[in-house]
PDB file of N, CA and C in Angstrom:
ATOM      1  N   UNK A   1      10.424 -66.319  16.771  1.00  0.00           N
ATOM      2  CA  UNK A   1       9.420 -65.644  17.548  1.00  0.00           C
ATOM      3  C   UNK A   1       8.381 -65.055  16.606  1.00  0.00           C
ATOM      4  N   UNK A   2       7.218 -64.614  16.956  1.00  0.00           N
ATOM      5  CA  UNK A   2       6.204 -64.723  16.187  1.00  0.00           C
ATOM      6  C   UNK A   2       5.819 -63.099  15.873  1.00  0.00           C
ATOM      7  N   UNK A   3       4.853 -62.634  15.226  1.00  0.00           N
ATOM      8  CA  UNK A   3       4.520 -61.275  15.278  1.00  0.00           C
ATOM      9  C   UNK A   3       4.039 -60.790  16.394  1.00  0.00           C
ATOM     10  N   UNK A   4       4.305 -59.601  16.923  1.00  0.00           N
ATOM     11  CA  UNK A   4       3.209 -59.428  18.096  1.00  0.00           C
ATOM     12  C   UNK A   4       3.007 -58.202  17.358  1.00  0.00           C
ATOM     13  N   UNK A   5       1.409 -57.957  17.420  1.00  0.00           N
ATOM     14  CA  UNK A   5       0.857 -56.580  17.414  1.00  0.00           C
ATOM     15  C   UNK A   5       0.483 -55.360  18.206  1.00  0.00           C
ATOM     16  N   UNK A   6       1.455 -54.047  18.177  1.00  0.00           N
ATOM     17  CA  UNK A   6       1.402 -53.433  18.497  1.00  0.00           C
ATOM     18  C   UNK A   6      -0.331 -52.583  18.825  1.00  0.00           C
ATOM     19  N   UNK A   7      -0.753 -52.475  20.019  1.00  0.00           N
ATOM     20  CA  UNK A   7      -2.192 -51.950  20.741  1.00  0.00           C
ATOM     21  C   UNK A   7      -1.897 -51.049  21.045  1.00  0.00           C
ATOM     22  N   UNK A   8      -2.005 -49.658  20.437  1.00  0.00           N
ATOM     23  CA  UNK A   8      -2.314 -48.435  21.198  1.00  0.00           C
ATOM     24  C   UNK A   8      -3.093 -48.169  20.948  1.00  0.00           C
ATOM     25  N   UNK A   9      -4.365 -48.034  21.973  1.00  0.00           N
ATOM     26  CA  UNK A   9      -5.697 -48.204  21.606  1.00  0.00           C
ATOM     27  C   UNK A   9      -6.228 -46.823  22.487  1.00  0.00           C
ATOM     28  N   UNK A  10      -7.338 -46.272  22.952  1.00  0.00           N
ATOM     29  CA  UNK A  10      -7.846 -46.020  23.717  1.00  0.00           C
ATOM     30  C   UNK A  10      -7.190 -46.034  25.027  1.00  0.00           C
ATOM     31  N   UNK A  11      -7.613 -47.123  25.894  1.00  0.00           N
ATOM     32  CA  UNK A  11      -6.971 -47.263  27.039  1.00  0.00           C
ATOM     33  C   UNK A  11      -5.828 -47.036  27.181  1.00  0.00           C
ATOM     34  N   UNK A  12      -4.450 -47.445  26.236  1.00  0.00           N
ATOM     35  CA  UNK A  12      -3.532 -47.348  26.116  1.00  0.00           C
ATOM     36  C   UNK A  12      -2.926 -46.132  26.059  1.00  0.00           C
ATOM     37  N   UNK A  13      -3.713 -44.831  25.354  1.00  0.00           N
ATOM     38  CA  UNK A  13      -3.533 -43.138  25.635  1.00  0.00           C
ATOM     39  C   UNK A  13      -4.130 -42.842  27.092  1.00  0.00           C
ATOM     40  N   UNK A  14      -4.905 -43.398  27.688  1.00  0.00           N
ATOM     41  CA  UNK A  14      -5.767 -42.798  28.616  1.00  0.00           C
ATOM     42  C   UNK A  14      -4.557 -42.939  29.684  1.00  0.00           C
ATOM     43  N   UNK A  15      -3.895 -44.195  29.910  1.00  0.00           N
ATOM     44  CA  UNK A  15      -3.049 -44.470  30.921  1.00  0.00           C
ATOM     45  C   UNK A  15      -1.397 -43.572  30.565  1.00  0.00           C
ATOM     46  N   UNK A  16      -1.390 -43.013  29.046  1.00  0.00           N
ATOM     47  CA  UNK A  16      -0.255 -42.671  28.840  1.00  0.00           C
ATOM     48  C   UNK A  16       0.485 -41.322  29.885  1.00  0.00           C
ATOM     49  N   UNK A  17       1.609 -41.147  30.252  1.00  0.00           N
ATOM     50  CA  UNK A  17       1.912 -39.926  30.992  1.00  0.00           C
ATOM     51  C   UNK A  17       2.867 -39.511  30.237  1.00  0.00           C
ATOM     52  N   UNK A  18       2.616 -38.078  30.460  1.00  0.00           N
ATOM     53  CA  UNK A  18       4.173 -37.701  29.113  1.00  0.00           C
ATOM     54  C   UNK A  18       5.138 -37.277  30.135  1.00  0.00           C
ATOM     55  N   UNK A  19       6.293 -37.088  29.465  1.00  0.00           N
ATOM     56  CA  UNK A  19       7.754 -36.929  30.416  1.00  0.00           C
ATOM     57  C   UNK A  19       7.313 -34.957  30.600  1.00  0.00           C
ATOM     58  N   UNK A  20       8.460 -34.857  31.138  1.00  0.00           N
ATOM     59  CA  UNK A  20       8.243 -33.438  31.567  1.00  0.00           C
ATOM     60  C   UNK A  20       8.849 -32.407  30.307  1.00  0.00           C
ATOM     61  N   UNK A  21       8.555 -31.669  30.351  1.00  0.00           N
ATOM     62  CA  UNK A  21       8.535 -30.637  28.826  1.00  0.00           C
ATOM     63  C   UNK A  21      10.446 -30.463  29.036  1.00  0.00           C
ATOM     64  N   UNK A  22      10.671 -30.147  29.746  1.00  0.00           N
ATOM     65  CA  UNK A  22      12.485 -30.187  29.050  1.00  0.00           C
ATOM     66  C   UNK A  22      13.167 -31.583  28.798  1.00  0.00           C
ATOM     67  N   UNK A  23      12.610 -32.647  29.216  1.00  0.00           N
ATOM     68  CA  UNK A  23      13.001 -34.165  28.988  1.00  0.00           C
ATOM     69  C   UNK A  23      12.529 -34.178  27.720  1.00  0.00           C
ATOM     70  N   UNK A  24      11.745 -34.092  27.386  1.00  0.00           N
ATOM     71  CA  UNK A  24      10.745 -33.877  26.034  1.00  0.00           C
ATOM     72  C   UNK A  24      12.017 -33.250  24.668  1.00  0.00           C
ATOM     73  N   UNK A  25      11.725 -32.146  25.582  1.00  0.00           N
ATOM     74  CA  UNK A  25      13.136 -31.190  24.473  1.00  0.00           C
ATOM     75  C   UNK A  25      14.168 -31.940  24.591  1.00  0.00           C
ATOM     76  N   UNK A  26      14.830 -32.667  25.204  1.00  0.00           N
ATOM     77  CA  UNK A  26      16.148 -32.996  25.422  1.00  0.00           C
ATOM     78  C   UNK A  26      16.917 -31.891  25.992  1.00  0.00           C
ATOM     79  N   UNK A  27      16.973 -31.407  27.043  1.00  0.00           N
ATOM     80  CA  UNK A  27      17.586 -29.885  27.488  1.00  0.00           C
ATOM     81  C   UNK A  27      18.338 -30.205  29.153  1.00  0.00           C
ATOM     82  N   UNK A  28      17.109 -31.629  29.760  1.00  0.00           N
ATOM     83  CA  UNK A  28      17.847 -31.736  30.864  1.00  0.00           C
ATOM     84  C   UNK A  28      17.657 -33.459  31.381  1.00  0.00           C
ATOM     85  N   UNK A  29      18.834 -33.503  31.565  1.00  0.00           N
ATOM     86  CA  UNK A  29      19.067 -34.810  32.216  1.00  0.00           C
ATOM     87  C   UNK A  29      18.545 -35.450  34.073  1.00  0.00           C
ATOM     88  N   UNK A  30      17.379 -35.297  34.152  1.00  0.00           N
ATOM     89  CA  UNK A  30      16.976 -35.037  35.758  1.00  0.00           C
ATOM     90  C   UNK A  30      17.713 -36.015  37.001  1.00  0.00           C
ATOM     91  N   UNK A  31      18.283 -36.999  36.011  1.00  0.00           N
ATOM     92  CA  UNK A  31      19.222 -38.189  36.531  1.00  0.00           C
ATOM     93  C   UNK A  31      20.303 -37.236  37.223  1.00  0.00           C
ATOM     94  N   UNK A  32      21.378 -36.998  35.884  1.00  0.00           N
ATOM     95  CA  UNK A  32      22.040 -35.699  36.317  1.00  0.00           C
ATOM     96  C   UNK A  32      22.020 -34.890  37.183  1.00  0.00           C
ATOM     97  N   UNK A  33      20.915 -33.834  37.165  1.00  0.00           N
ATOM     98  CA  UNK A  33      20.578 -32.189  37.677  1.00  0.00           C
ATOM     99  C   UNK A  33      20.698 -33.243  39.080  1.00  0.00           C
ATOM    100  N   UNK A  34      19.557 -34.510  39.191  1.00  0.00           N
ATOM    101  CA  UNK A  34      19.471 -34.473  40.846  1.00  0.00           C
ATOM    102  C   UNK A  34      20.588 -34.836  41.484  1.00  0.00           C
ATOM    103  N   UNK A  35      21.400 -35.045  41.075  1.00  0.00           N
ATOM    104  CA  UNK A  35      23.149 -35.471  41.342  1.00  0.00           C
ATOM    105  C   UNK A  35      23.737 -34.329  41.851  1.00  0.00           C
ATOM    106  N   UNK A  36      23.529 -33.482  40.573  1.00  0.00           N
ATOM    107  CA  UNK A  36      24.243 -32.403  40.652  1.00  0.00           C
ATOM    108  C   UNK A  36      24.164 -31.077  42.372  1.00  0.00           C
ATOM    109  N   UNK A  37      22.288 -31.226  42.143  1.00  0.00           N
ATOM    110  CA  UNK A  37      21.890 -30.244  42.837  1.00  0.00           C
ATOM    111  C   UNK A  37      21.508 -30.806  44.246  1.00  0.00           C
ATOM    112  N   UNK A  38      21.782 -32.137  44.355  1.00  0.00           N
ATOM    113  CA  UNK A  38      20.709 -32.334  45.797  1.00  0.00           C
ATOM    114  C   UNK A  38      22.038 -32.164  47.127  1.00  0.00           C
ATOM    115  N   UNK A  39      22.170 -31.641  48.334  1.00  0.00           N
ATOM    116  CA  UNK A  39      22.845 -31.147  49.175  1.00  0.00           C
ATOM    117  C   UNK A  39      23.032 -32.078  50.196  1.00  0.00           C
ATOM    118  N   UNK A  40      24.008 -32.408  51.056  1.00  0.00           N
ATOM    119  CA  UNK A  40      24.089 -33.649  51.487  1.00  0.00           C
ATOM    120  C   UNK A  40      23.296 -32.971  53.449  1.00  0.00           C
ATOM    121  N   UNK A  41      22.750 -34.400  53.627  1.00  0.00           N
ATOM    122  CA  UNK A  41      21.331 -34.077  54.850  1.00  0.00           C
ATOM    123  C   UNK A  41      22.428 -32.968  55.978  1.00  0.00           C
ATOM    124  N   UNK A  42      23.972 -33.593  55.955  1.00  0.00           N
ATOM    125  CA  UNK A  42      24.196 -33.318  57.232  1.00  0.00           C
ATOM    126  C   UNK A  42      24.357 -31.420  57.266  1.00  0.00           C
ATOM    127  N   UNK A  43      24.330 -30.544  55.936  1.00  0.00           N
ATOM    128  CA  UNK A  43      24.459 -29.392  55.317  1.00  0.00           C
ATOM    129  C   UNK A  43      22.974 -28.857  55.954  1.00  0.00           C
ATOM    130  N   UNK A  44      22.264 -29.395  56.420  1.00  0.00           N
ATOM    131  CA  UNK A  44      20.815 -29.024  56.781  1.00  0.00           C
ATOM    132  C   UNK A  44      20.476 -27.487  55.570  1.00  0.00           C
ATOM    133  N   UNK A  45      20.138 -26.680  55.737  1.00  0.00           N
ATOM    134  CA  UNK A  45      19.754 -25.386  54.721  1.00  0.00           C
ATOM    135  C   UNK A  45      20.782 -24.736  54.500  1.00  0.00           C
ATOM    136  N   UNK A  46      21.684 -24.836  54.141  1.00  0.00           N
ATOM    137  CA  UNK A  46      22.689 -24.442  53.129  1.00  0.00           C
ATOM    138  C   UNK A  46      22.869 -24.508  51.796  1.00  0.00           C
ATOM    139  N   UNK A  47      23.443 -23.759  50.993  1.00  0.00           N
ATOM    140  CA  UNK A  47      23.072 -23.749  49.417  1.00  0.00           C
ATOM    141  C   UNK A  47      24.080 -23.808  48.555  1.00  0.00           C
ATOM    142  N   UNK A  48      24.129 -24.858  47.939  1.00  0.00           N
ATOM    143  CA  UNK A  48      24.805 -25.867  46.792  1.00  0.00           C
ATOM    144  C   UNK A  48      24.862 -24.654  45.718  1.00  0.00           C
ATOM    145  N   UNK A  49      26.398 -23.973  45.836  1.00  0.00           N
ATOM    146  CA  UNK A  49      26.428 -23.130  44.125  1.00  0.00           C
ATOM    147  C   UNK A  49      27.184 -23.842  43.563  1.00  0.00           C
ATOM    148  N   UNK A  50      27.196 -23.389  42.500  1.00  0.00           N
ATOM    149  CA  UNK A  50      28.207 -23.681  41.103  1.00  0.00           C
ATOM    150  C   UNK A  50      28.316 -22.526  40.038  1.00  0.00           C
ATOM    151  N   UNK A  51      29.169 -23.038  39.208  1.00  0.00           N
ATOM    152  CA  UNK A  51      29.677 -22.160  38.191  1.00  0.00           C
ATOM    153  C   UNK A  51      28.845 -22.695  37.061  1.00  0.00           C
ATOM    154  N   UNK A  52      28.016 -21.779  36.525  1.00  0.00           N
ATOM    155  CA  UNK A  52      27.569 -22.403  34.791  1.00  0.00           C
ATOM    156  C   UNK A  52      28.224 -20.979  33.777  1.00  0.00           C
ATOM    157  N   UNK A  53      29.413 -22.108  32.707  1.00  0.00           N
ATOM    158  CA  UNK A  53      29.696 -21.080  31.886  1.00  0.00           C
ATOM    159  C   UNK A  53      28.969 -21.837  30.775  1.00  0.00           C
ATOM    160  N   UNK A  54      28.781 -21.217  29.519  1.00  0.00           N
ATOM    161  CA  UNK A  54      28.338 -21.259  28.305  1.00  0.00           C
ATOM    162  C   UNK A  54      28.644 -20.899  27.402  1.00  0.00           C
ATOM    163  N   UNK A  55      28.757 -21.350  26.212  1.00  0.00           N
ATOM    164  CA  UNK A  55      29.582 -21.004  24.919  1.00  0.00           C
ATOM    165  C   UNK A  55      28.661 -20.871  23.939  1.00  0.00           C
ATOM    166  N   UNK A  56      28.394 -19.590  23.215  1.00  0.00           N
ATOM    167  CA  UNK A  56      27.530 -20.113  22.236  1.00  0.00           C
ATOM    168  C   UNK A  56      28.389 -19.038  21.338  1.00  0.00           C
ATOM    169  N   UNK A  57      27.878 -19.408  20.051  1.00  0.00           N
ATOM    170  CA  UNK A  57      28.918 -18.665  18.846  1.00  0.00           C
ATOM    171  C   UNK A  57      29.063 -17.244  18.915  1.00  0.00           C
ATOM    172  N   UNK A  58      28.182 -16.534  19.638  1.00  0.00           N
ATOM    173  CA  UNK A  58      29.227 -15.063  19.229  1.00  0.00           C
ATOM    174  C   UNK A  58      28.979 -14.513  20.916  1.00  0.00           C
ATOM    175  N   UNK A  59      28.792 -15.291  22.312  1.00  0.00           N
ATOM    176  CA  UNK A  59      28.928 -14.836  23.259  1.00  0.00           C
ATOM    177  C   UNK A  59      29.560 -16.159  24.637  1.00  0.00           C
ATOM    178  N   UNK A  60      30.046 -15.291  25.287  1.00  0.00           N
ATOM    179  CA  UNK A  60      30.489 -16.613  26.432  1.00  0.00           C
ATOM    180  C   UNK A  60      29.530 -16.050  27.773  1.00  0.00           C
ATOM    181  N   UNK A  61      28.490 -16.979  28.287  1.00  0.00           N
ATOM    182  CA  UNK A  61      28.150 -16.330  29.748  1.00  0.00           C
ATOM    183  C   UNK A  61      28.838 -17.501  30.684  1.00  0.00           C
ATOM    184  N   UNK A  62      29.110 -16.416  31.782  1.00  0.00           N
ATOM    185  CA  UNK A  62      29.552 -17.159  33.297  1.00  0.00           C
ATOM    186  C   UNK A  62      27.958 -16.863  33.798  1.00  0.00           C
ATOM    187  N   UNK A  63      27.795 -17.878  35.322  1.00  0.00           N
ATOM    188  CA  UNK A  63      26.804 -17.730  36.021  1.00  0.00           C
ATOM    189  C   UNK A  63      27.165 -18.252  37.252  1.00  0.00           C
ATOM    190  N   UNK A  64      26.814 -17.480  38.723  1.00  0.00           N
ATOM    191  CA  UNK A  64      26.963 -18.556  39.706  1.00  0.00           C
ATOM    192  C   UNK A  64      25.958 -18.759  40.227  1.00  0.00           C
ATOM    193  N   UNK A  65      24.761 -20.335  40.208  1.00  0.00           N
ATOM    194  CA  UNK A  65      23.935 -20.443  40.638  1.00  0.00           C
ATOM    195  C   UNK A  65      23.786 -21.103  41.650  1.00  0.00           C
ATOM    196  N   UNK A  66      22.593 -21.374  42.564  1.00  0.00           N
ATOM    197  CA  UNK A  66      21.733 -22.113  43.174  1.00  0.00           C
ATOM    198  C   UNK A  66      20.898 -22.568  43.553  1.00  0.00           C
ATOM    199  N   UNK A  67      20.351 -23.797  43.417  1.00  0.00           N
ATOM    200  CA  UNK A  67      19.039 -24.279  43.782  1.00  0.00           C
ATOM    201  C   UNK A  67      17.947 -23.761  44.801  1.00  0.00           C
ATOM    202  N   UNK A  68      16.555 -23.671  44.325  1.00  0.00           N
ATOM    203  CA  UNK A  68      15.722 -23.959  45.579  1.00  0.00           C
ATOM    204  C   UNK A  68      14.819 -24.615  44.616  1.00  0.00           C
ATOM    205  N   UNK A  69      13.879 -25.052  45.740  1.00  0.00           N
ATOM    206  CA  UNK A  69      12.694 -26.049  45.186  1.00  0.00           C
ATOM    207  C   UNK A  69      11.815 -25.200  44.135  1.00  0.00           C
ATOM    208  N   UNK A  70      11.592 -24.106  44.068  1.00  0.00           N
ATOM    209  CA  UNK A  70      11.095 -23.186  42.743  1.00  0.00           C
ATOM    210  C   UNK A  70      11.784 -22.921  41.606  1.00  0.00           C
ATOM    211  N   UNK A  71      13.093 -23.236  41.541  1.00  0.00           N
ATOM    212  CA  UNK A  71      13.638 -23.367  40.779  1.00  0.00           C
ATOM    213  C   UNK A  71      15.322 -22.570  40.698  1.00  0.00           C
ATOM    214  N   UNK A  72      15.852 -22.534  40.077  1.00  0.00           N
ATOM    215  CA  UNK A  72      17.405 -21.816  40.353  1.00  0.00           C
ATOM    216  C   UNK A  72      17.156 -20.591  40.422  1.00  0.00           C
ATOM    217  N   UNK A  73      18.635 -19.996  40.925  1.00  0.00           N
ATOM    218  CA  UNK A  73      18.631 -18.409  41.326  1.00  0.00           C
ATOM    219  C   UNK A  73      20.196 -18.451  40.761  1.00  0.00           C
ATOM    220  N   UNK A  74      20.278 -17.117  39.862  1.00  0.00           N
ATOM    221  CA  UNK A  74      21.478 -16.543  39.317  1.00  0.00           C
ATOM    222  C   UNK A  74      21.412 -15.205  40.937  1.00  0.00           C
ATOM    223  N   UNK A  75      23.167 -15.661  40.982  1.00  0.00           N
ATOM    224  CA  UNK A  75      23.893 -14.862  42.147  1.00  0.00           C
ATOM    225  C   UNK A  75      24.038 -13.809  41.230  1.00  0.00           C
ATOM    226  N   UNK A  76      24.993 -14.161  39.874  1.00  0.00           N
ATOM    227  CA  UNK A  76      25.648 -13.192  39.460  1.00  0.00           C
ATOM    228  C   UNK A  76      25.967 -13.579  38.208  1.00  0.00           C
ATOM    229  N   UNK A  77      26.462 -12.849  37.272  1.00  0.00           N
ATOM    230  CA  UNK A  77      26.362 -13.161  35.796  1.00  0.00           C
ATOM    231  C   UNK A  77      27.583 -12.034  35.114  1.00  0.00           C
ATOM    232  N   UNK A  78      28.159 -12.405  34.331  1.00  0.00           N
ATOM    233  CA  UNK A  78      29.119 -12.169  33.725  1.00  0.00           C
ATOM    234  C   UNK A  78      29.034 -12.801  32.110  1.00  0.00           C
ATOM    235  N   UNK A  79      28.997 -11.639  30.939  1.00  0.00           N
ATOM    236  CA  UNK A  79      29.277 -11.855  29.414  1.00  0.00           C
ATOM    237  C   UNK A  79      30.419 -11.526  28.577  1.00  0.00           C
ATOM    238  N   UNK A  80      30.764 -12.200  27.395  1.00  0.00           N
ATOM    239  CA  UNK A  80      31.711 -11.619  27.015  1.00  0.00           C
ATOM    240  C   UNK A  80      31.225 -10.275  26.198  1.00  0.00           C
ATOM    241  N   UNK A  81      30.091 -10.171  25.964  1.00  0.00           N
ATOM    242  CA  UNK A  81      30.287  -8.753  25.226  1.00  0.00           C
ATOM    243  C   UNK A  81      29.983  -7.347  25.808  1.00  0.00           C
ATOM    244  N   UNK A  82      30.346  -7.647  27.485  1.00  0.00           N
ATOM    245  CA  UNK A  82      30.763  -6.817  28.196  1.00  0.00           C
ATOM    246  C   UNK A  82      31.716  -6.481  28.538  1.00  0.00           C
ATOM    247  N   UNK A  83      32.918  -7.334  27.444  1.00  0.00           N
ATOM    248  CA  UNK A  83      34.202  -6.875  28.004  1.00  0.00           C
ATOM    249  C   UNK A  83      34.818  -5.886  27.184  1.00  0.00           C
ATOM    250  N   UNK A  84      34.576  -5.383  25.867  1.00  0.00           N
ATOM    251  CA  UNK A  84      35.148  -4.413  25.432  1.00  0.00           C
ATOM    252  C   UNK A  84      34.737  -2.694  25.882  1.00  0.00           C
ATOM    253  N   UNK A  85      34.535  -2.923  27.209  1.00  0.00           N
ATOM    254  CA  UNK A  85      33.919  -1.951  28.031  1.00  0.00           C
ATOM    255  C   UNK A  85      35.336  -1.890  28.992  1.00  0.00           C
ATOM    256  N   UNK A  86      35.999  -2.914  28.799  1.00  0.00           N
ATOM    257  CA  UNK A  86      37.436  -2.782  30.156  1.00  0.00           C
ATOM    258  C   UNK A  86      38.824  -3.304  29.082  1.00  0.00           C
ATOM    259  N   UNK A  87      38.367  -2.909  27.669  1.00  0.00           N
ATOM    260  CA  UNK A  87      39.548  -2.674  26.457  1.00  0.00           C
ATOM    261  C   UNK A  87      39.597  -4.137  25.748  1.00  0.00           C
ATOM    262  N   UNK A  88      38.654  -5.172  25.929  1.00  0.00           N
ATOM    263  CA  UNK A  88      39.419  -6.295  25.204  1.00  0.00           C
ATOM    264  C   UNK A  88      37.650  -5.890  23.851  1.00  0.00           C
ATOM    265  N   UNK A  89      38.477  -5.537  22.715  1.00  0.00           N
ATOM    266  CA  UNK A  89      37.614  -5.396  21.786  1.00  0.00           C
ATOM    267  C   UNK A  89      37.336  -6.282  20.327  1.00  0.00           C
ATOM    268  N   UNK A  90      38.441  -7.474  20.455  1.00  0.00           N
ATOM    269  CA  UNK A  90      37.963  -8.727  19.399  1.00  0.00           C
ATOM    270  C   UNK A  90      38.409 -10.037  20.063  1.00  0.00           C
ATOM    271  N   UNK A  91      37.705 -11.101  19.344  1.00  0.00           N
ATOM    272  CA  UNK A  91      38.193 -12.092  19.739  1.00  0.00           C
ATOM    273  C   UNK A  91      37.273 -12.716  21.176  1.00  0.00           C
ATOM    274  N   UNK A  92      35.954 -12.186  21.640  1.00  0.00           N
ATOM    275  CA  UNK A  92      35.385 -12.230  22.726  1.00  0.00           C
ATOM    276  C   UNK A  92      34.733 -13.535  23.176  1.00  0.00           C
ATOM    277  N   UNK A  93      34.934 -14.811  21.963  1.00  0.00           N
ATOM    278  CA  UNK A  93      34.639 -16.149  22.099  1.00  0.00           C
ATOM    279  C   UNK A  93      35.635 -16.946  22.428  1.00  0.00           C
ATOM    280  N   UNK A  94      37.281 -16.499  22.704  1.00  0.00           N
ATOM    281  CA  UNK A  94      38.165 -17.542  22.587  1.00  0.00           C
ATOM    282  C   UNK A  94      38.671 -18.223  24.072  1.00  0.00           C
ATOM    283  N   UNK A  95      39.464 -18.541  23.521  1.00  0.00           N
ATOM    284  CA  UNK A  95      40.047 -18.959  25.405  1.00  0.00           C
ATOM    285  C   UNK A  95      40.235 -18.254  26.262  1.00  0.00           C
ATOM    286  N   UNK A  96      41.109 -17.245  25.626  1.00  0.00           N
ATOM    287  CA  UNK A  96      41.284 -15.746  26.720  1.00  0.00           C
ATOM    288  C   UNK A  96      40.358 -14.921  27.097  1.00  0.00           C
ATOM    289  N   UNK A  97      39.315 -14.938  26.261  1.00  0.00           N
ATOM    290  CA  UNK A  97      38.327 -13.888  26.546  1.00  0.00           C
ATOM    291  C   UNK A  97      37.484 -15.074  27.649  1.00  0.00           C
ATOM    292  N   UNK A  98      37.139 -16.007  27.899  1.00  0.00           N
ATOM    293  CA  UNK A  98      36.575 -16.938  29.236  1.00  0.00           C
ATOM    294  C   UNK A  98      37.438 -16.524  30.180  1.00  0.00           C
ATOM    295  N   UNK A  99      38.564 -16.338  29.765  1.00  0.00           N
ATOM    296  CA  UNK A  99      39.195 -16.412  31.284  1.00  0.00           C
ATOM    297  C   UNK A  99      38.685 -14.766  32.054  1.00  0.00           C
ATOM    298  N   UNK A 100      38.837 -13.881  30.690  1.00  0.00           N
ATOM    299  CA  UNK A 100      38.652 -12.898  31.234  1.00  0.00           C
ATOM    300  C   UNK A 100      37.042 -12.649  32.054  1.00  0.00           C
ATOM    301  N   UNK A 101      35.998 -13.486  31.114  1.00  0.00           N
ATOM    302  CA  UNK A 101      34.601 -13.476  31.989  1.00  0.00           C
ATOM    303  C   UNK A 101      34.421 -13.707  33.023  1.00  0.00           C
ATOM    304  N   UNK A 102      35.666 -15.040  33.587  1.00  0.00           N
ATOM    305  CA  UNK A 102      35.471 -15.793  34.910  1.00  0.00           C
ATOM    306  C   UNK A 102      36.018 -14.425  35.631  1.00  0.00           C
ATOM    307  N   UNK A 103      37.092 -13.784  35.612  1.00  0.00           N
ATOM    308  CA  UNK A 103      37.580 -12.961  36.294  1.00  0.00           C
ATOM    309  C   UNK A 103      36.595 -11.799  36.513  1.00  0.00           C
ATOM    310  N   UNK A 104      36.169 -11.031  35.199  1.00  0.00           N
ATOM    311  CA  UNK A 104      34.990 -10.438  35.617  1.00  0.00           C
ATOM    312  C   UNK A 104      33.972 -10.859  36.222  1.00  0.00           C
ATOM    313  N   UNK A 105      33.449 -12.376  36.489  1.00  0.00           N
ATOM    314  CA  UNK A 105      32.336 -12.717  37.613  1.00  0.00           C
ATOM    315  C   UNK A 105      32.900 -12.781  39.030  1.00  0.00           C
ATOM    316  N   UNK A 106      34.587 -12.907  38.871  1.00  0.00           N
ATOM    317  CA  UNK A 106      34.678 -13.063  40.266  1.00  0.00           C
ATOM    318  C   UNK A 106      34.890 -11.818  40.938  1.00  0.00           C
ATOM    319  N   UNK A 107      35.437 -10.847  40.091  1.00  0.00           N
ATOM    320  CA  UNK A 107      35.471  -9.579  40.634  1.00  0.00           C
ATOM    321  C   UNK A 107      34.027  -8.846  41.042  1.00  0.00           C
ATOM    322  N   UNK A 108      33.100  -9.280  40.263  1.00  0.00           N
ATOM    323  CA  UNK A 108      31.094  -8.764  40.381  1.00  0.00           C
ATOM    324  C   UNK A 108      30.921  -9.135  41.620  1.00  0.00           C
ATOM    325  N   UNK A 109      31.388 -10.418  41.629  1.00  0.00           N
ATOM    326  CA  UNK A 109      30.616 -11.416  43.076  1.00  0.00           C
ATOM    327  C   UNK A 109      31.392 -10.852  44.208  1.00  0.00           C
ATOM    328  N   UNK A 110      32.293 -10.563  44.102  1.00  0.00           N
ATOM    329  CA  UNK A 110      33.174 -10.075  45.502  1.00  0.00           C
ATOM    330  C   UNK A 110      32.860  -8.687  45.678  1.00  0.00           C
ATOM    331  N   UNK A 111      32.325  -7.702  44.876  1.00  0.00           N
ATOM    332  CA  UNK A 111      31.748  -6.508  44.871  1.00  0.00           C
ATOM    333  C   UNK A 111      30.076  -7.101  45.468  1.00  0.00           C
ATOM    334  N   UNK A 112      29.820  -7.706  45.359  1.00  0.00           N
ATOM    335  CA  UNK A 112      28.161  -8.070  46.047  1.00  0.00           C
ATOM    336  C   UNK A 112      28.371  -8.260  47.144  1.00  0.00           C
ATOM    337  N   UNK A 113      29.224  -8.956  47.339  1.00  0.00           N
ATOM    338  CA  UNK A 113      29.470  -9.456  48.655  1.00  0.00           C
ATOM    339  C   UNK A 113      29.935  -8.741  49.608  1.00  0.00           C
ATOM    340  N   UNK A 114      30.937  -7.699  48.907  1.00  0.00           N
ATOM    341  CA  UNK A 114      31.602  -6.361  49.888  1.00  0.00           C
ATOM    342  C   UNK A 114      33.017  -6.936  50.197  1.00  0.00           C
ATOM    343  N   UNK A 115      33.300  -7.778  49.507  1.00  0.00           N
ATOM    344  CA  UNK A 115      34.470  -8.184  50.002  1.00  0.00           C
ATOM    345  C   UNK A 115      35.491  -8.214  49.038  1.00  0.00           C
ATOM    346  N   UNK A 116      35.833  -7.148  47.917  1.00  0.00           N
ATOM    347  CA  UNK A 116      36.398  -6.840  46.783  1.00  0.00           C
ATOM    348  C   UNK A 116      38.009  -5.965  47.722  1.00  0.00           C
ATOM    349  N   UNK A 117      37.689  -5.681  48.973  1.00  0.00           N
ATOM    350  CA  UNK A 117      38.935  -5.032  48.789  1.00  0.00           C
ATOM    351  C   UNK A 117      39.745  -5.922  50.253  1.00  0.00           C
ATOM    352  N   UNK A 118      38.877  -7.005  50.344  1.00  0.00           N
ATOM    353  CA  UNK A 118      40.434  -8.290  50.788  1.00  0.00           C
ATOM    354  C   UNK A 118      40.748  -8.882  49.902  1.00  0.00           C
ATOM    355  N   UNK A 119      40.504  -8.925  48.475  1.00  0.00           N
ATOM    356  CA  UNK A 119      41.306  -9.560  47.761  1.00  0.00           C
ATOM    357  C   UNK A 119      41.434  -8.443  46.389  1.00  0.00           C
ATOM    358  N   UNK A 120      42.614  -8.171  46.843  1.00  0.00           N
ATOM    359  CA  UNK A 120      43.012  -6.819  45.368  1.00  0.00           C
ATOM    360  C   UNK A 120      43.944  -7.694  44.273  1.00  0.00           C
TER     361      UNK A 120
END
């Protein structure tokens, strides 16, 4: 096969479209997210949550979010370096200390909700 020469010319920028600034970054997969987030028709306006936890080297966040067309909404949020406030004071990245975040988001969220004292 022969050479072909690459034309990015003029026209060739004019028609160019760029991807969207977090595709760009590499941060989000929109293939994904729309998987993730889109709600099935027969749900009519009802709202798709989930759990986002996160690990980063010296903190763990929980989150429970949900979609709208402007963009996500945090319900509620839970860190680990809010837990040596209820005695756990090292170690706030490991396995145990997640478990303890999830528990502290679920105990937050059931206090929002008002419904912390049907489930003791």
């Amino acid at each position: 096969m022969g050479f072909v020469k690459v034309v990015k010319n003029k026209a060739y920028f004019k028609r160019y479209q760029v991807k969207y600034r977090r595709r760009r970054e590499g941060k989000t997969d929109y293939q994904a997210r729309k998987r993730l987030v889109a709600q099935d028709k027969n749900k009519y306006n009802s709202k798709k949550y989930r759990l986002v936890v996160r690990f980063t080297n010296k903190d763990i966040v929980a989150q429970i979010v949900f979609s709208e067309i402007v963009g996500d909404k945090v319900m509620c949020a839970a860190y680990a370096h809010e837990l040596p406030r209820y005695g756990l004071k090292v170690g706030l990245t490991n396995y145990a200390a997640a478990y303890c975040v999830g528990l502290l988001l679920a105990r937050r969220h059931l206090t929002n909700l008002g419904m912390a004292q049907l489930y003791q």
